[in-house]
C-alpha atoms as a PDB file:
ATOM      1  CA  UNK A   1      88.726 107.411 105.570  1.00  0.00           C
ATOM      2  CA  UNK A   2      89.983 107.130 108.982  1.00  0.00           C
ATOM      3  CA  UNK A   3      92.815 109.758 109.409  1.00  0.00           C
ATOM      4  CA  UNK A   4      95.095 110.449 112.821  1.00  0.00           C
ATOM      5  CA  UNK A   5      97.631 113.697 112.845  1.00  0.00           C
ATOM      6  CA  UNK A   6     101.010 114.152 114.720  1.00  0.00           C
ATOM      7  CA  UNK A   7     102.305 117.259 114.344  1.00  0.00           C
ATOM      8  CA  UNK A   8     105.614 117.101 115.002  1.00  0.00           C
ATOM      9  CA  UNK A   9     107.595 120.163 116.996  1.00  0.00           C
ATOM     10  CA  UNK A  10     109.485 120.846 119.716  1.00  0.00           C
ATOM     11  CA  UNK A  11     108.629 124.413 120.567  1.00  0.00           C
ATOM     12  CA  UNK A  12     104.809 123.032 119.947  1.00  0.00           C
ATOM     13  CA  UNK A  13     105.606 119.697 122.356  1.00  0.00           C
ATOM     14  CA  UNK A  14     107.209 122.218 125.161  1.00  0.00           C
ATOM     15  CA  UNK A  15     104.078 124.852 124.846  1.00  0.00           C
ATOM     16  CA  UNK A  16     106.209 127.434 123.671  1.00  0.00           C
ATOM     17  CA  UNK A  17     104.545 127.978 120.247  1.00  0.00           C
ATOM     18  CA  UNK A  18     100.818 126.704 119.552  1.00  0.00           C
ATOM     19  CA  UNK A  19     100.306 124.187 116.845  1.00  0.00           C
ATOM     20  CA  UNK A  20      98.824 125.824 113.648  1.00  0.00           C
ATOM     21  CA  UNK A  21      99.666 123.262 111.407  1.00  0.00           C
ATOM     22  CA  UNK A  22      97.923 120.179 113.219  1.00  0.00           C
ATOM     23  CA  UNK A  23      94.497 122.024 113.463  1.00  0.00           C
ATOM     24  CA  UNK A  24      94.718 123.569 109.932  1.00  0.00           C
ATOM     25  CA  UNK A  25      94.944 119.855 108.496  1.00  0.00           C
ATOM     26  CA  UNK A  26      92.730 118.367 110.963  1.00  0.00           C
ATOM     27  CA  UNK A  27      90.290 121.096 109.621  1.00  0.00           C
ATOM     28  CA  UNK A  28      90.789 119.900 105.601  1.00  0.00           C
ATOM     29  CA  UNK A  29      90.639 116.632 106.105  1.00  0.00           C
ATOM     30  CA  UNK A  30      86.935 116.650 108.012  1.00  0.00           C
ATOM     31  CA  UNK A  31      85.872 119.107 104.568  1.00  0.00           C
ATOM     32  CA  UNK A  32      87.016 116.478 102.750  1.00  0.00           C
ATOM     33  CA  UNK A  33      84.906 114.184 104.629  1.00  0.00           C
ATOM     34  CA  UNK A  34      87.252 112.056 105.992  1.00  0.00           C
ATOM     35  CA  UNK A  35      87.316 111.235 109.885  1.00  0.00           C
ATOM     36  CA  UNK A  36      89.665 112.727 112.104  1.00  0.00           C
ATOM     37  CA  UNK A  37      90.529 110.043 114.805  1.00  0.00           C
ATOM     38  CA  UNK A  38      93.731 110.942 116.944  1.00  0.00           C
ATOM     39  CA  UNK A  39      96.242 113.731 116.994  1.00  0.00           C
ATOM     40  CA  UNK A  40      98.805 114.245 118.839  1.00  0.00           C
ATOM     41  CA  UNK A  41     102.553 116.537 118.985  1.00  0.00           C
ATOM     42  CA  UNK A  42     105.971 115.476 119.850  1.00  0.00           C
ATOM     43  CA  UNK A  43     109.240 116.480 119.975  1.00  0.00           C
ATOM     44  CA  UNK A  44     111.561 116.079 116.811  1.00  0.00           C
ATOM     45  CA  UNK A  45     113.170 112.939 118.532  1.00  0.00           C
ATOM     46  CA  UNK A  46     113.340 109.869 116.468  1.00  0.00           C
ATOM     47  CA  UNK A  47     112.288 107.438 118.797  1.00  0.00           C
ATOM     48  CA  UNK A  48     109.173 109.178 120.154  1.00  0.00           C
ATOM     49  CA  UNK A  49     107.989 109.825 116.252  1.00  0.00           C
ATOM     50  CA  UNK A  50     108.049 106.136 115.441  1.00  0.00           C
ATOM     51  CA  UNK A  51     106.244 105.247 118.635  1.00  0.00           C
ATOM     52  CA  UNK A  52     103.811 107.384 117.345  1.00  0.00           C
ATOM     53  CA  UNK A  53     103.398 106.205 114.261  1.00  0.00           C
ATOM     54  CA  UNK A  54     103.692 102.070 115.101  1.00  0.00           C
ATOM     55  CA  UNK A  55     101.047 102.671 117.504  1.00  0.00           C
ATOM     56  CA  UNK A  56      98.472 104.145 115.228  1.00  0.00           C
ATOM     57  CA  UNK A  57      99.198 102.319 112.185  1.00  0.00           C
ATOM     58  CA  UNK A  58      99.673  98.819 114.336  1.00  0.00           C
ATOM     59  CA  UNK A  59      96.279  99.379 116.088  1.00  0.00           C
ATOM     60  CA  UNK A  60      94.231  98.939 112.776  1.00  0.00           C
ATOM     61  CA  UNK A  61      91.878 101.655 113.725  1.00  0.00           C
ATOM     62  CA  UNK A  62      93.374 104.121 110.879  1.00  0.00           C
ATOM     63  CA  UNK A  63      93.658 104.530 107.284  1.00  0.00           C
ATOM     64  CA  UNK A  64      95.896 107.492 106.717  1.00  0.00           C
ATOM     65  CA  UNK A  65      98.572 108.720 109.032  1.00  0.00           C
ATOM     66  CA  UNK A  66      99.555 112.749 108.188  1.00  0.00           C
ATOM     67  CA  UNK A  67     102.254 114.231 110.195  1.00  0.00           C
ATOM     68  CA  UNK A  68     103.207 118.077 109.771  1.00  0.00           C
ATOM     69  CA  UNK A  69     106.477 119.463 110.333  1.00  0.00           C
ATOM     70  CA  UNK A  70     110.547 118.110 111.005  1.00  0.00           C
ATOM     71  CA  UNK A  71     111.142 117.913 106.907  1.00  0.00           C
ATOM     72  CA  UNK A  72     113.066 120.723 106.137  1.00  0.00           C
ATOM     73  CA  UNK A  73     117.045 120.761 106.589  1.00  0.00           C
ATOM     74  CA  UNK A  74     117.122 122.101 109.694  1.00  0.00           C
ATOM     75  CA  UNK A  75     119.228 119.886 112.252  1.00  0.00           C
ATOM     76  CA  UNK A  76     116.662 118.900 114.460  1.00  0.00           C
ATOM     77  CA  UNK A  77     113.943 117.913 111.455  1.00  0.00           C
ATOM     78  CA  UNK A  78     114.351 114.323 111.362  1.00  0.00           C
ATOM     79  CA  UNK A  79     110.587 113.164 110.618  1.00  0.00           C
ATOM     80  CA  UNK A  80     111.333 111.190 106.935  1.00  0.00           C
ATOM     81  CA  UNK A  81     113.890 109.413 108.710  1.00  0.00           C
ATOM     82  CA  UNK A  82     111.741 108.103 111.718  1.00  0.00           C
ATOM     83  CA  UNK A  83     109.033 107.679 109.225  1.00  0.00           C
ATOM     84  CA  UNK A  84     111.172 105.266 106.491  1.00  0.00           C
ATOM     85  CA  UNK A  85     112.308 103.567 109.547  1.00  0.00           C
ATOM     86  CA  UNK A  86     109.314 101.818 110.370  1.00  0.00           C
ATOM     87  CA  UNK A  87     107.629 101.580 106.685  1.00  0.00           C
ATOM     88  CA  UNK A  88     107.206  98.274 104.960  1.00  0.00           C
ATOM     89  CA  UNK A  89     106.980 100.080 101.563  1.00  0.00           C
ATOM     90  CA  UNK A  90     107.568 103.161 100.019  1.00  0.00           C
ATOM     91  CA  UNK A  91     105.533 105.140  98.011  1.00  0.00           C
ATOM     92  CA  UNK A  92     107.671 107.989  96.555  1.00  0.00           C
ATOM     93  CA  UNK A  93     104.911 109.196  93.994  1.00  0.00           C
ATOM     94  CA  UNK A  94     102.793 111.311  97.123  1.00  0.00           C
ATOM     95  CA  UNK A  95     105.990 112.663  97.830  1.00  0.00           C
ATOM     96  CA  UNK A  96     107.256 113.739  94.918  1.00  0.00           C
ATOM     97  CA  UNK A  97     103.771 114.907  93.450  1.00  0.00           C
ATOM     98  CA  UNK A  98     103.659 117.410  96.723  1.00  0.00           C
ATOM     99  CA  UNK A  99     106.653 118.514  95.875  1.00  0.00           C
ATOM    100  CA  UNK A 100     106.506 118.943  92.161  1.00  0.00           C
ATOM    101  CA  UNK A 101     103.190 120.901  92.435  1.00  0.00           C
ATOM    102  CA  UNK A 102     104.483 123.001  95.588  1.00  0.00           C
ATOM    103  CA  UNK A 103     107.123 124.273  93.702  1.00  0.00           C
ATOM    104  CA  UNK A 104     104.867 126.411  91.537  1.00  0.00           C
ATOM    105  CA  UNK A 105     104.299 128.050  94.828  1.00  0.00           C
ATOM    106  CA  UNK A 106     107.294 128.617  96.341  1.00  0.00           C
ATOM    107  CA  UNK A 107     111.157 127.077  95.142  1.00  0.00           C
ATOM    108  CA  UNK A 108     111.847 126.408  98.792  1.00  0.00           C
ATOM    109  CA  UNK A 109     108.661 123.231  97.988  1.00  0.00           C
ATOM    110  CA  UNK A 110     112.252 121.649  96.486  1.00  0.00           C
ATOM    111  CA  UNK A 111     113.885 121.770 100.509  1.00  0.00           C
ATOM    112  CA  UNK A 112     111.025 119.445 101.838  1.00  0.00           C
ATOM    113  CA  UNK A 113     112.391 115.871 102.812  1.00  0.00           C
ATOM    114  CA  UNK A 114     109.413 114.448 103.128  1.00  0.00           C
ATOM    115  CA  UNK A 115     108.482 110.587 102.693  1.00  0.00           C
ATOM    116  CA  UNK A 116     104.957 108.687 101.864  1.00  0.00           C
ATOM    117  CA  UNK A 117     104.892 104.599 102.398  1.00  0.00           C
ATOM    118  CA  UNK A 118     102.645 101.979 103.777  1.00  0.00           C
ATOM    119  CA  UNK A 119     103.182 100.063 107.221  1.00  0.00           C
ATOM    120  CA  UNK A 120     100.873  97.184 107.064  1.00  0.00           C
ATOM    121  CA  UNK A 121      97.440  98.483 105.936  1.00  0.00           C
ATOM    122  CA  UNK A 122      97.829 102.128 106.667  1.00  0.00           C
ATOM    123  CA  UNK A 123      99.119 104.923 104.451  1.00  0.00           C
ATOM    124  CA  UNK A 124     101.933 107.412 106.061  1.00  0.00           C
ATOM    125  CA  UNK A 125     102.575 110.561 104.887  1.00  0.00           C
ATOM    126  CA  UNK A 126     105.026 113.885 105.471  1.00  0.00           C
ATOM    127  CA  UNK A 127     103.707 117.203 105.159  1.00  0.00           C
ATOM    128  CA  UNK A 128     105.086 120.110 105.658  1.00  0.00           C
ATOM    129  CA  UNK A 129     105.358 122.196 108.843  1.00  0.00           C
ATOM    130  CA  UNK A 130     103.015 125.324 108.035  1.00  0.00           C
ATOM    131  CA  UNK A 131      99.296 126.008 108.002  1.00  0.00           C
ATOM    132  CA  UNK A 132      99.219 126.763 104.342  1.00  0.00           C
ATOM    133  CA  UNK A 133     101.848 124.254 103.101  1.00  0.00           C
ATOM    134  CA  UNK A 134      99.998 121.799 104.438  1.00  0.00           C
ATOM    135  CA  UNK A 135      96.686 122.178 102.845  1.00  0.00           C
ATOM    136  CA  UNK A 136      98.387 122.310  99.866  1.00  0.00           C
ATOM    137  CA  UNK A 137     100.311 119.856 100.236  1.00  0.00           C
ATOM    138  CA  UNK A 138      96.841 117.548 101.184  1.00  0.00           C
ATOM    139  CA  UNK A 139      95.306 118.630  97.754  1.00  0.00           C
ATOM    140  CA  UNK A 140      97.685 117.371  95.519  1.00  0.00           C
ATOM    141  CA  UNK A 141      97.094 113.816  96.932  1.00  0.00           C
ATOM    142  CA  UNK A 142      93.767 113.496  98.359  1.00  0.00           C
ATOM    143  CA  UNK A 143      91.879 112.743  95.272  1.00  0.00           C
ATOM    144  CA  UNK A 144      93.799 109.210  95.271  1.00  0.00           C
ATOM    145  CA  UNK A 145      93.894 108.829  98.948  1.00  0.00           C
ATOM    146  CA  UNK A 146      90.702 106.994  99.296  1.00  0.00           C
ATOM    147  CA  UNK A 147      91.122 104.776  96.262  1.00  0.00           C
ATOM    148  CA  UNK A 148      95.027 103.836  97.788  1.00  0.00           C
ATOM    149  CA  UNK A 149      93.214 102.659 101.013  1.00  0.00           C
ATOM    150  CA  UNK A 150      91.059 101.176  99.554  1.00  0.00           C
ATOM    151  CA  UNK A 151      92.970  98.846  97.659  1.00  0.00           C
ATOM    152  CA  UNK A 152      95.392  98.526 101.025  1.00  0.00           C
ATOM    153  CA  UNK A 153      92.192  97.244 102.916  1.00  0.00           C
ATOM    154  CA  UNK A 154      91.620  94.759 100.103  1.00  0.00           C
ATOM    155  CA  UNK A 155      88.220  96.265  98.926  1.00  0.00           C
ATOM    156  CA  UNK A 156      87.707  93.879  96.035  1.00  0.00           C
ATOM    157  CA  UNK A 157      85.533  97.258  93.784  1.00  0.00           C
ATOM    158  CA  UNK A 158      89.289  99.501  94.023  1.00  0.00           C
ATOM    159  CA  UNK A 159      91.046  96.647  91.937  1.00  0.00           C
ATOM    160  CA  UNK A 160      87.935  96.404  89.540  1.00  0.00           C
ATOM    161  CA  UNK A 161      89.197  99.604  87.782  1.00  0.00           C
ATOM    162  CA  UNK A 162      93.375  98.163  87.298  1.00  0.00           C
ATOM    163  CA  UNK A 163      91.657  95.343  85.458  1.00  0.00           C
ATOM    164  CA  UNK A 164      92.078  94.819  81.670  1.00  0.00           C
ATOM    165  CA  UNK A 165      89.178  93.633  79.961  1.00  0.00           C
ATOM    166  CA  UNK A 166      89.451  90.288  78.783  1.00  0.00           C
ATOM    167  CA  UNK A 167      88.781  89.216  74.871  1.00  0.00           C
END
C-alpha cells in the first residue's frame, strides 16, 4: 500500500512544537510494510487541509491518506470537516471502530471527531493527534486496509472473497 501523512498543527506548521505524531505513524506504517510516499504539516485552516488532501488523493499515486491531529473539540481542530468536504463517500465503520476500541484505553477516545471516506480511489482517514493514539488508532484498522484498497483499485481477487457460491 501506498500511504502519504499530513499531520495537521499549527504550533507544528509555525516550528514551535516538533511533530511527534507524523513520524510515529510514518514509522508503523513502513513495519507494517506499507510505503510511505509524502508527508507533510499544515496549519488547522480548512482550506489548506483540503488542498492537501485533493492533491494527493487526485494525483493517483496513493492508496491511503492518514492525517494526525485537529479532531478533538478544541476551536481550532477542524480536520473531519475539511476532510468530509472533499470525500465522495463515507466510510463511518474505520471511524467508529477507532473509537470504540480506543475507549478501552482512555474515555476521552469518545471526544475524537474523526472521519474515514473515499475520494475517488484513495482511502482518507483521521487519527488522532498523539504519538501513541495514533498507533493505536492504525491497529484497529490496518488489518482491512489493504483488502479496502484493494477492492477501491478494482483488483478483481479482493471481490473473489464477497462472492456467494453458486448452486
Amino acid at each position: 500500500m501506498r500511504v502519504n501523512i499530513l499531520t495537521v498543527s499549527d504550533r507544528s506548521a509555525r516550528g514551535e512544537r516538533e511533530d511527534l505524531s507524523g513520524p510515529s505513524l510514518a514509522e508503523a506504517v513502513q513495519k507494517l510494510g506499507w510505503i510511505v510516499g509524502e508527508t507533510a504539516t499544515c496549519p488547522d485552516v480548512i482550506e489548506d487541509i483540503r488542498g492537501i488532501l485533493t492533491g494527493w488523493a487526485d494525483s493517483g499515486a496513493v492508496d491511503l491518506i492518514l492525517t494526525t491531529g485537529g479532531t478533538g473539540f478544541a476551536p481550532r481542530d477542524v480536520t473531519p470537516e475539511a476532510t468530509q468536504g472533499i470525500l465522495d463517500k463515507l466510510a463511518p465503520g474505520l471511524a467508529e471502530a477507532i473509537r470504540a476500541e480506543g475507549v478501552h484505553t482512555t474515555p476521552h477516545a469518545l471526544l475524537s471527531r474523526g472521519v474515514a471516506g473515499i475520494r475517488g480511489r484513495t482511502i482518507i482517514l483521521n487519527l488522532p493527534g498523539n504519538p501513541k493514539g495514533v498507533r493505536e488508532a492504525l491497529g484497529v484498522v490496518a488489518p482491512v486496509l489493504p483488502h479496502a484498497a484493494a477492492v477501491l483499485r478494482g483488483d478483481e481477487s479482493a471481490e473473489a472473497g464477497h462472492r456467494q457460491p453458486t448452486g
